[in-house]
PDB file of N, CA and C in Angstrom:
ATOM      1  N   UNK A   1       4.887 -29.131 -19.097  1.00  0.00           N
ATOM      2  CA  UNK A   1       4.458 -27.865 -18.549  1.00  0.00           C
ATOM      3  C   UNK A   1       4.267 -28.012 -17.043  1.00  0.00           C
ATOM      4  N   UNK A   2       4.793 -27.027 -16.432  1.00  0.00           N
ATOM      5  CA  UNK A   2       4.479 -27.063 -14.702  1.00  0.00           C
ATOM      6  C   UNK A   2       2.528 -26.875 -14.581  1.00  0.00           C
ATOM      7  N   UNK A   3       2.569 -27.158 -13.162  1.00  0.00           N
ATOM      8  CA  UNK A   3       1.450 -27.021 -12.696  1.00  0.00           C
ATOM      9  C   UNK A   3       1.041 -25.392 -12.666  1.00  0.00           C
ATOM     10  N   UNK A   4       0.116 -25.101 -12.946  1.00  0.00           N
ATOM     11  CA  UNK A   4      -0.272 -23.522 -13.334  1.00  0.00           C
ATOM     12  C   UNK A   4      -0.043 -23.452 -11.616  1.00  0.00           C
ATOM     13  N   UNK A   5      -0.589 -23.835 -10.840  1.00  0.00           N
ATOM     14  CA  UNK A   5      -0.536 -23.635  -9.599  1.00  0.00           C
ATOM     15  C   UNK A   5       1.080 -23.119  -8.535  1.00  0.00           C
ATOM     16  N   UNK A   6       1.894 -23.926  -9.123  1.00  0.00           N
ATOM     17  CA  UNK A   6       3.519 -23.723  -8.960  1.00  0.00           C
ATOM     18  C   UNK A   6       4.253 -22.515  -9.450  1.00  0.00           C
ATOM     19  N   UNK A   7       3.530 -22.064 -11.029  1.00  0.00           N
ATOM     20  CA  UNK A   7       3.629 -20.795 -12.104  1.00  0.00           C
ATOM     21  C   UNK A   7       3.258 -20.111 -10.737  1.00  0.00           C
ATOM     22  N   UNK A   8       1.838 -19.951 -10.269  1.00  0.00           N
ATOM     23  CA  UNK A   8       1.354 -18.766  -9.717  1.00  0.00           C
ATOM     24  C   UNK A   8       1.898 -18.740  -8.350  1.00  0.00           C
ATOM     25  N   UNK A   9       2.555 -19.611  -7.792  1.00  0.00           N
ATOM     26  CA  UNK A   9       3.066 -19.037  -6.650  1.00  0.00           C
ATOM     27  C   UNK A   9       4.097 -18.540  -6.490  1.00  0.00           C
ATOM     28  N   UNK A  10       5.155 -18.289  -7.860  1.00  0.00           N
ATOM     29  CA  UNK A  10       6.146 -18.257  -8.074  1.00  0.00           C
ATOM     30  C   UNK A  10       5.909 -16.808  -8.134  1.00  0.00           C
ATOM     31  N   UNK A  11       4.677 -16.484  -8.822  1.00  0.00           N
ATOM     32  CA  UNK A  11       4.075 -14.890  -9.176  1.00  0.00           C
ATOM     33  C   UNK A  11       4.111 -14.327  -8.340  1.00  0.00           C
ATOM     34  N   UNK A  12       3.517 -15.045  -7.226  1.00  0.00           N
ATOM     35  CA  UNK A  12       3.058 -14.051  -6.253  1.00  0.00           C
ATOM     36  C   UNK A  12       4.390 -14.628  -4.903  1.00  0.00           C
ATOM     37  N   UNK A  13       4.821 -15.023  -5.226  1.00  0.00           N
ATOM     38  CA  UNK A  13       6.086 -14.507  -4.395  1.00  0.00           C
ATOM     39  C   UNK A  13       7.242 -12.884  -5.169  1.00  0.00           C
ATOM     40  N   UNK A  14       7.332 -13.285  -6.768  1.00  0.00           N
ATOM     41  CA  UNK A  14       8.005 -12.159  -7.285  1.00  0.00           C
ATOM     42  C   UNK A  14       7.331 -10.929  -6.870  1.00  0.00           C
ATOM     43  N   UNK A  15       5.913 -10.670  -6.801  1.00  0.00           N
ATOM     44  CA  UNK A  15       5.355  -9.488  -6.378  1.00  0.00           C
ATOM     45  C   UNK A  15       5.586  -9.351  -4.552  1.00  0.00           C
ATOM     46  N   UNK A  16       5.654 -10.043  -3.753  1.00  0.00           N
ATOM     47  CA  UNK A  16       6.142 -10.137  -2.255  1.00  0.00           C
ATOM     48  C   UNK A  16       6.932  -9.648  -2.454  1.00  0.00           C
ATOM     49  N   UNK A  17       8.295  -9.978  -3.209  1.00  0.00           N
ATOM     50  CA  UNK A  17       9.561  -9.550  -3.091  1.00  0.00           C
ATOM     51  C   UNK A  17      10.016  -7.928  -3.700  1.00  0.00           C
ATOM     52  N   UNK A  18       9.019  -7.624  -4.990  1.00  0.00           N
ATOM     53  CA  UNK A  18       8.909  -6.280  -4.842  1.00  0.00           C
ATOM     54  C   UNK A  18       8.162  -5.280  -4.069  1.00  0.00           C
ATOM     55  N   UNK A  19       7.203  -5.543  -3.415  1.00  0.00           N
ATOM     56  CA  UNK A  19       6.671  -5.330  -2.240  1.00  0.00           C
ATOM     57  C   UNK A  19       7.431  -4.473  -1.254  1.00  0.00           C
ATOM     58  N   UNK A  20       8.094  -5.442  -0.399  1.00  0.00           N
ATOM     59  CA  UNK A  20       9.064  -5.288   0.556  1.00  0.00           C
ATOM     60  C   UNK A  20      10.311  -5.113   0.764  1.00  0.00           C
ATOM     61  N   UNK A  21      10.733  -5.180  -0.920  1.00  0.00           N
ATOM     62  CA  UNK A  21      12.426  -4.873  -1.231  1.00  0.00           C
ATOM     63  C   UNK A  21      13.061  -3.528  -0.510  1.00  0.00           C
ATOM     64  N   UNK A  22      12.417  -2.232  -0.701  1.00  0.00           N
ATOM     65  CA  UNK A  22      12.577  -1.396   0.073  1.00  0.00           C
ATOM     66  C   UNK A  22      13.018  -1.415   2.016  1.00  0.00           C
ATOM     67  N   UNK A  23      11.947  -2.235   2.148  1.00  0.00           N
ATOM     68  CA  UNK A  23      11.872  -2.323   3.618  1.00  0.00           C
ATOM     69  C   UNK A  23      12.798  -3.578   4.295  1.00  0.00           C
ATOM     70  N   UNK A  24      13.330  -3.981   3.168  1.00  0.00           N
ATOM     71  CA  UNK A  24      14.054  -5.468   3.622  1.00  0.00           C
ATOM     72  C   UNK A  24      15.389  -4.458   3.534  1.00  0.00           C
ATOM     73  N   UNK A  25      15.741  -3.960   2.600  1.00  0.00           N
ATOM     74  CA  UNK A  25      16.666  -2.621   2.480  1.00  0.00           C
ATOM     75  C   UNK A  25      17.156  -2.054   3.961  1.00  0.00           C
ATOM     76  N   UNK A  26      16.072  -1.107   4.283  1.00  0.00           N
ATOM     77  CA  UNK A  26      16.503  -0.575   5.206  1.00  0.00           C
ATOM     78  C   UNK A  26      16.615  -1.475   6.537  1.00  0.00           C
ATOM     79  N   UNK A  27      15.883  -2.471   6.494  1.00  0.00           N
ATOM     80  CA  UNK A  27      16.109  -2.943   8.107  1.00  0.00           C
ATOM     81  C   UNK A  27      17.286  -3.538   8.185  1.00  0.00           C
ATOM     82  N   UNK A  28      17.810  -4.027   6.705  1.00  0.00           N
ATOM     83  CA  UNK A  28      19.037  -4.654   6.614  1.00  0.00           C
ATOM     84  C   UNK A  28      20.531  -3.522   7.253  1.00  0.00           C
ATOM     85  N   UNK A  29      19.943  -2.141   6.416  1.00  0.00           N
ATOM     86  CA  UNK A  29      21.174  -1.185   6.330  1.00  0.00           C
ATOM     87  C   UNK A  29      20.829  -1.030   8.222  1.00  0.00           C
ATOM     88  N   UNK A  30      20.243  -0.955   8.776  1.00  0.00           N
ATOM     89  CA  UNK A  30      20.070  -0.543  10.114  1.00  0.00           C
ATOM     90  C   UNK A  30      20.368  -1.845  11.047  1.00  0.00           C
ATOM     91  N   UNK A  31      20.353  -2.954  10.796  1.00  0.00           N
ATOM     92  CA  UNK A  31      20.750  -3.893  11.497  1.00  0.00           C
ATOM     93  C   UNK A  31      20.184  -4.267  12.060  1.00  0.00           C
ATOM     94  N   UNK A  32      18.496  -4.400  11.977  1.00  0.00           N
ATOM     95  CA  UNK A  32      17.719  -4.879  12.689  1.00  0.00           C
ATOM     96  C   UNK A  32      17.150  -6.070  12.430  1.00  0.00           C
ATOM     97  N   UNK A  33      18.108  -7.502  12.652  1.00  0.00           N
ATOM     98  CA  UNK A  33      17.452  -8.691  11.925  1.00  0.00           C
ATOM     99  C   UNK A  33      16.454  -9.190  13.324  1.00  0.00           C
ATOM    100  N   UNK A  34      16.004  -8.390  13.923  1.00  0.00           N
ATOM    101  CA  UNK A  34      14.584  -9.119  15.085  1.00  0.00           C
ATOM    102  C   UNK A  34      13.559  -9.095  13.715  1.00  0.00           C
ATOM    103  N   UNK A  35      13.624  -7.604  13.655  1.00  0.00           N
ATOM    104  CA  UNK A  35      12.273  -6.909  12.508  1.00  0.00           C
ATOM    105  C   UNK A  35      12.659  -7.582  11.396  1.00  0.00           C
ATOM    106  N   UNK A  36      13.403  -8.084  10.879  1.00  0.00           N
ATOM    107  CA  UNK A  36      13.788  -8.619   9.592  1.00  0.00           C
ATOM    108  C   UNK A  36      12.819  -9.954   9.193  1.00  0.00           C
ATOM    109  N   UNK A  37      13.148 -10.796  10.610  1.00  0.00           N
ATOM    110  CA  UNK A  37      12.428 -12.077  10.795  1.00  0.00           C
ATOM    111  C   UNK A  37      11.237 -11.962  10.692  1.00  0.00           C
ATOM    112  N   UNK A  38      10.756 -10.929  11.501  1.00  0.00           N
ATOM    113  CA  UNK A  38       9.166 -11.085  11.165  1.00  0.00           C
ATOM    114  C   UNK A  38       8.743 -10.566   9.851  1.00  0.00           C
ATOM    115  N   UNK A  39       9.261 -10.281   9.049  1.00  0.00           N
ATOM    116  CA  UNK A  39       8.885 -10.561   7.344  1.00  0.00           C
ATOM    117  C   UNK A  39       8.303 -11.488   6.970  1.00  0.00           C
ATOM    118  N   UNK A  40       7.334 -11.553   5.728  1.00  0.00           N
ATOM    119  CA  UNK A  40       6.966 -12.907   5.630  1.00  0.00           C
ATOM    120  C   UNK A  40       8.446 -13.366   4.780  1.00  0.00           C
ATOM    121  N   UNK A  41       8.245 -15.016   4.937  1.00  0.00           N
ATOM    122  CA  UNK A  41       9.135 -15.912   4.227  1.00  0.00           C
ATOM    123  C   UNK A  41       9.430 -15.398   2.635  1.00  0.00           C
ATOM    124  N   UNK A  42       8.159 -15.515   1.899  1.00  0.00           N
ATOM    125  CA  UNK A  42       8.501 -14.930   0.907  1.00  0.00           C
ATOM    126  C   UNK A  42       8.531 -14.129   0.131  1.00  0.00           C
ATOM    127  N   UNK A  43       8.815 -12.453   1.412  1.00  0.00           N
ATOM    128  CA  UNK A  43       9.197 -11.825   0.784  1.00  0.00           C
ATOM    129  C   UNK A  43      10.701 -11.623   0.453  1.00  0.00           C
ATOM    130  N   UNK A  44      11.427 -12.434   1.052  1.00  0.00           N
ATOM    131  CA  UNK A  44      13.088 -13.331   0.977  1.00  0.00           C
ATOM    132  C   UNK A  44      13.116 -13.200  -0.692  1.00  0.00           C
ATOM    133  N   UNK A  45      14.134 -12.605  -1.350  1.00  0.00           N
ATOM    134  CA  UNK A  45      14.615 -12.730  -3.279  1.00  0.00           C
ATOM    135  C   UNK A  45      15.132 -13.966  -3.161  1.00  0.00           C
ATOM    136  N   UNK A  46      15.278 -14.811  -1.952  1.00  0.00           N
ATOM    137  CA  UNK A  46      16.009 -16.446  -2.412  1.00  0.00           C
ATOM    138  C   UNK A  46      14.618 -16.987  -2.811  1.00  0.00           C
ATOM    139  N   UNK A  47      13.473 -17.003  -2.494  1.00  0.00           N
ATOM    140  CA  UNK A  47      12.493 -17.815  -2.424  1.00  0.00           C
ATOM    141  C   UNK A  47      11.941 -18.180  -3.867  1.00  0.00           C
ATOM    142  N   UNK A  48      12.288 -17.035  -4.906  1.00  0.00           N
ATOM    143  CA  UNK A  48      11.830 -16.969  -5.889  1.00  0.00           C
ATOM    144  C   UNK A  48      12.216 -17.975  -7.202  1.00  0.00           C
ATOM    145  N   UNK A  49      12.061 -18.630  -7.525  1.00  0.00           N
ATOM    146  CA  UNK A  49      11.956 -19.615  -8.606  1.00  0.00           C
ATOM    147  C   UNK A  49      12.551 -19.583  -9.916  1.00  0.00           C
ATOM    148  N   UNK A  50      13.473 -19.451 -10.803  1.00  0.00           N
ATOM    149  CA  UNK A  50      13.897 -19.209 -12.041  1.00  0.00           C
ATOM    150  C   UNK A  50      13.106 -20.343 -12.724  1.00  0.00           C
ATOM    151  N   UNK A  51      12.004 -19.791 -13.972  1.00  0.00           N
ATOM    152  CA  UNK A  51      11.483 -20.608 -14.005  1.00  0.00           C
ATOM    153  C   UNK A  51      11.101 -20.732 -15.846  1.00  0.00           C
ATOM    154  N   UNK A  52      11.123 -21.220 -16.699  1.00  0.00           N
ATOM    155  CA  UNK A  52      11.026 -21.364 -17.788  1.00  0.00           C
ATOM    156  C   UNK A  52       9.895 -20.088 -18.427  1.00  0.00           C
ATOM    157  N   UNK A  53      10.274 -19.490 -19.366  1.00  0.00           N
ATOM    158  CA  UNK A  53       8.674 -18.046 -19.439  1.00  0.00           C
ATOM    159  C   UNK A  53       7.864 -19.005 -20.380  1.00  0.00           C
ATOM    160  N   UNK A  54       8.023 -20.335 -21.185  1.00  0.00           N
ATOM    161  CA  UNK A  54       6.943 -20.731 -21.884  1.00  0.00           C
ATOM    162  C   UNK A  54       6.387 -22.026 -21.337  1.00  0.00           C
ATOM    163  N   UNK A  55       7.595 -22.725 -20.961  1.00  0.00           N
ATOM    164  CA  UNK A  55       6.743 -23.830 -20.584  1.00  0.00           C
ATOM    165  C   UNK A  55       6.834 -24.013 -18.519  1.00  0.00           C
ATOM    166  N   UNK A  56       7.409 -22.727 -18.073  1.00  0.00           N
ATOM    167  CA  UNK A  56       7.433 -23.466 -16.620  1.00  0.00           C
ATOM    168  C   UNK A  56       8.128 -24.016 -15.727  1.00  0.00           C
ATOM    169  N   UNK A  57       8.800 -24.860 -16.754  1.00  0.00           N
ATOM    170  CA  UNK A  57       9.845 -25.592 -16.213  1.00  0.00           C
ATOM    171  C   UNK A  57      10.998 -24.565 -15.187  1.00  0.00           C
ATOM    172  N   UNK A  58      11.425 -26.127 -14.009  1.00  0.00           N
ATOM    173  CA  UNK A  58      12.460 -24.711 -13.170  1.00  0.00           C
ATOM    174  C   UNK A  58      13.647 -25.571 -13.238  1.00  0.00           C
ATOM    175  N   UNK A  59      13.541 -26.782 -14.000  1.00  0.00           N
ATOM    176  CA  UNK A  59      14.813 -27.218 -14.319  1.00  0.00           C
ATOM    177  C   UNK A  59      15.567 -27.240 -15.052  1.00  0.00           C
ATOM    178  N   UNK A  60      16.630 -27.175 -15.555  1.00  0.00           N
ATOM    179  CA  UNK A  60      17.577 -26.934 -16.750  1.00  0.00           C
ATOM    180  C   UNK A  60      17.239 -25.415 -17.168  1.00  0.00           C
ATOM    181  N   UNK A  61      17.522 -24.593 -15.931  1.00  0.00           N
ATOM    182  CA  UNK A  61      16.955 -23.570 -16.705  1.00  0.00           C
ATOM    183  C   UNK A  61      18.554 -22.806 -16.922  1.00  0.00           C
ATOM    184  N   UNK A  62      18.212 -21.704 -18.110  1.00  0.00           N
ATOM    185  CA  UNK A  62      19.759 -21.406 -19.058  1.00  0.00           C
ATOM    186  C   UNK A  62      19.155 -19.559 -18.669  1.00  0.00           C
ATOM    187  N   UNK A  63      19.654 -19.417 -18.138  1.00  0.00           N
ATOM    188  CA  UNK A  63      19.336 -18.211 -17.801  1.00  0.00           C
ATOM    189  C   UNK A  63      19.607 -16.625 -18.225  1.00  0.00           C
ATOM    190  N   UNK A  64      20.647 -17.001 -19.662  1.00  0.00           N
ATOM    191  CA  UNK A  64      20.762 -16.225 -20.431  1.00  0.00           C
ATOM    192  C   UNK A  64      19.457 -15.887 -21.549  1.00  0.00           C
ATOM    193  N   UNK A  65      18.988 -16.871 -21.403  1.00  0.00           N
ATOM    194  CA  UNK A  65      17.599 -17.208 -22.643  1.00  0.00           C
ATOM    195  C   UNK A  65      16.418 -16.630 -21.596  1.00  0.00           C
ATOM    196  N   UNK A  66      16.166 -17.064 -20.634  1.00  0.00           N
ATOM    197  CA  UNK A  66      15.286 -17.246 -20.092  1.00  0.00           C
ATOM    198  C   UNK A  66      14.198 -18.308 -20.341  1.00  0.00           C
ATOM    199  N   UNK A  67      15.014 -19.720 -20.726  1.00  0.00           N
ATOM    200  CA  UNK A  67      14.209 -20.724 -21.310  1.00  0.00           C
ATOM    201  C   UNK A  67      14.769 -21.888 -20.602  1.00  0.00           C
ATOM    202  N   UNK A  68      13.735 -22.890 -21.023  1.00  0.00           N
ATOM    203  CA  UNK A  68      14.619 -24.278 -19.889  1.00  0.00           C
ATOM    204  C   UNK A  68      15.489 -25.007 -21.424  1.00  0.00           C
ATOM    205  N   UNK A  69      16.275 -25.876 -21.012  1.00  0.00           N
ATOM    206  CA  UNK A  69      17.257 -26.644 -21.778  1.00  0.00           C
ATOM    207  C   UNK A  69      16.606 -26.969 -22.989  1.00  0.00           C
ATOM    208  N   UNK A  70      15.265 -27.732 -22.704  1.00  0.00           N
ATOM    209  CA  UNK A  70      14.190 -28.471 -24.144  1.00  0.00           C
ATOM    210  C   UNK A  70      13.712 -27.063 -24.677  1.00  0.00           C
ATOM    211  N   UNK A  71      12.625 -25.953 -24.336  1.00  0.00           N
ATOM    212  CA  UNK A  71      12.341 -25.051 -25.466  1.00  0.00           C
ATOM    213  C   UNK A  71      13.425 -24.077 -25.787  1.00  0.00           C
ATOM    214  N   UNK A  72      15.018 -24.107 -25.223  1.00  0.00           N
ATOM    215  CA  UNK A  72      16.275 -23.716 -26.194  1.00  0.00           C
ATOM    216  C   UNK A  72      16.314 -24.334 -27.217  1.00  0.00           C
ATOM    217  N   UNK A  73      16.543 -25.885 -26.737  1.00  0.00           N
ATOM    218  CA  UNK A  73      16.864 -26.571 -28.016  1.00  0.00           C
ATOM    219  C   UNK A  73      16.085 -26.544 -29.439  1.00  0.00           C
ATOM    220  N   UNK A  74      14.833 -26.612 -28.734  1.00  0.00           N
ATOM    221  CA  UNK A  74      13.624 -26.565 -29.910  1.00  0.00           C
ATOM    222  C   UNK A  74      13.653 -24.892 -30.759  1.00  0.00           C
ATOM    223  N   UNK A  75      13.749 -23.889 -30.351  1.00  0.00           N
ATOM    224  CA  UNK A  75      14.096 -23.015 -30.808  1.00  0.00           C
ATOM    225  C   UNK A  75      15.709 -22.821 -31.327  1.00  0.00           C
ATOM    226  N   UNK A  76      16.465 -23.173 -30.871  1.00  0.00           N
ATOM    227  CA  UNK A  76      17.685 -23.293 -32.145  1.00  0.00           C
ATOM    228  C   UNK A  76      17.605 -23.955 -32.737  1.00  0.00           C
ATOM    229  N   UNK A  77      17.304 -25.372 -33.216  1.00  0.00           N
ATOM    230  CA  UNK A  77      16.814 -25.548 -34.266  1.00  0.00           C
ATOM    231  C   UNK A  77      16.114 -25.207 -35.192  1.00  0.00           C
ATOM    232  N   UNK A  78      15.303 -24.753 -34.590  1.00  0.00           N
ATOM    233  CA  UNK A  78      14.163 -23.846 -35.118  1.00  0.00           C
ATOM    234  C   UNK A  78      14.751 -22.033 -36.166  1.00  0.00           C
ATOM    235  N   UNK A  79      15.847 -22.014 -35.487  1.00  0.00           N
ATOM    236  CA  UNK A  79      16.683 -20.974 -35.774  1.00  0.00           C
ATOM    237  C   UNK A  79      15.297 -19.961 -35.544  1.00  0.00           C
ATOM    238  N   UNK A  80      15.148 -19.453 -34.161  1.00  0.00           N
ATOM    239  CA  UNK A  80      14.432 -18.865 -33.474  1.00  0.00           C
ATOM    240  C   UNK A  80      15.253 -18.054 -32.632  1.00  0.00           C
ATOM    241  N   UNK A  81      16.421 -18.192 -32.021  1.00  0.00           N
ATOM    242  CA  UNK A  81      17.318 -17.872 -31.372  1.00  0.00           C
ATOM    243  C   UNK A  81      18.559 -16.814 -31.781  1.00  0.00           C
ATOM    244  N   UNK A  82      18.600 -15.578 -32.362  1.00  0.00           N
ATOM    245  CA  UNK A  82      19.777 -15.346 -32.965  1.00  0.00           C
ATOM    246  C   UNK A  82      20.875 -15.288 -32.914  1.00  0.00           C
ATOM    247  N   UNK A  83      21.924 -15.529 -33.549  1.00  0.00           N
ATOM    248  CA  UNK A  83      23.201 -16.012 -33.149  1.00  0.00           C
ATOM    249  C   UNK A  83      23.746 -17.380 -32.563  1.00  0.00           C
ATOM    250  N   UNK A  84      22.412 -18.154 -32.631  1.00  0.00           N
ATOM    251  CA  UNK A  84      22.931 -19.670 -31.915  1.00  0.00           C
ATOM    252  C   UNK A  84      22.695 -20.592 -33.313  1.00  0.00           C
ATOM    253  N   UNK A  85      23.574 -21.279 -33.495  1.00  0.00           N
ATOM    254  CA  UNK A  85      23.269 -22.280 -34.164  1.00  0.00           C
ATOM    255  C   UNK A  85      23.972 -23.749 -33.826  1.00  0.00           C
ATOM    256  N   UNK A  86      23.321 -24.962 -34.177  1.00  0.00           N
ATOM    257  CA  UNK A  86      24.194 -25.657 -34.020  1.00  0.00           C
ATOM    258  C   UNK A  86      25.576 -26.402 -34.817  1.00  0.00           C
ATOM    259  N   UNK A  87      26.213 -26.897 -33.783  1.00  0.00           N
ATOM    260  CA  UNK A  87      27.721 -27.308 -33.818  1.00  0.00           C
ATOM    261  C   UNK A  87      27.950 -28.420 -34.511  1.00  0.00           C
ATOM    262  N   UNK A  88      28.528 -28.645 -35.630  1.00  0.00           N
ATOM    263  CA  UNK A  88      29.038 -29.653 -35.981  1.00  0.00           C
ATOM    264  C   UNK A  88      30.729 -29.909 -36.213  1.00  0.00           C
ATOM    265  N   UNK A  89      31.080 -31.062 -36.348  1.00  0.00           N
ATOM    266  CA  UNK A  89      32.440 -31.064 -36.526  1.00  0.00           C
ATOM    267  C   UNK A  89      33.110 -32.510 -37.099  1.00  0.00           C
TER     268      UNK A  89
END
């Protein structure tokens, strides 16, 4: 499990970024990257984290699931997942 601390900054950057999406919008459509810069950092949509919804994790993440690689796996096995099962041959 990530650090709850890493979870929550991840939060509160996604809320930055809806925040200011509007206004990052227009300064973009107007061409004003002076005013752009002085945005904070993260209200930037790169800044934001793809990040596991149960355990956190921001690695192996499968982004069709919205899960990292280990609680996929554990849930298809689990046959938790519909339509996935595993492969044999």
């Amino acid at each position: 499990m990530a650090k709850k601390s890493q979870i929550a900054r991840n939060e509160k950057r996604k809320r930055m970024v809806e925040k200011y999406a509007a206004k990052r919008a227009a300064l973009k459509e107007s061409g004003d990257y002076a005013a752009l810069a002085r945005l904070p950092k993260n209200a930037s949509p790169v800044r934001v984290v793809n990040r596991c919804s149960e355990t956190g994790r921001s690695h192996g993440f499968m982004r069709d699931f919205d899960l990292s690689r280990i609680e996929f796996r554990e849930r298809a096995h689990e046959g938790l997942i519909p339509g996935i099962k595993k492969s044999s041959w």
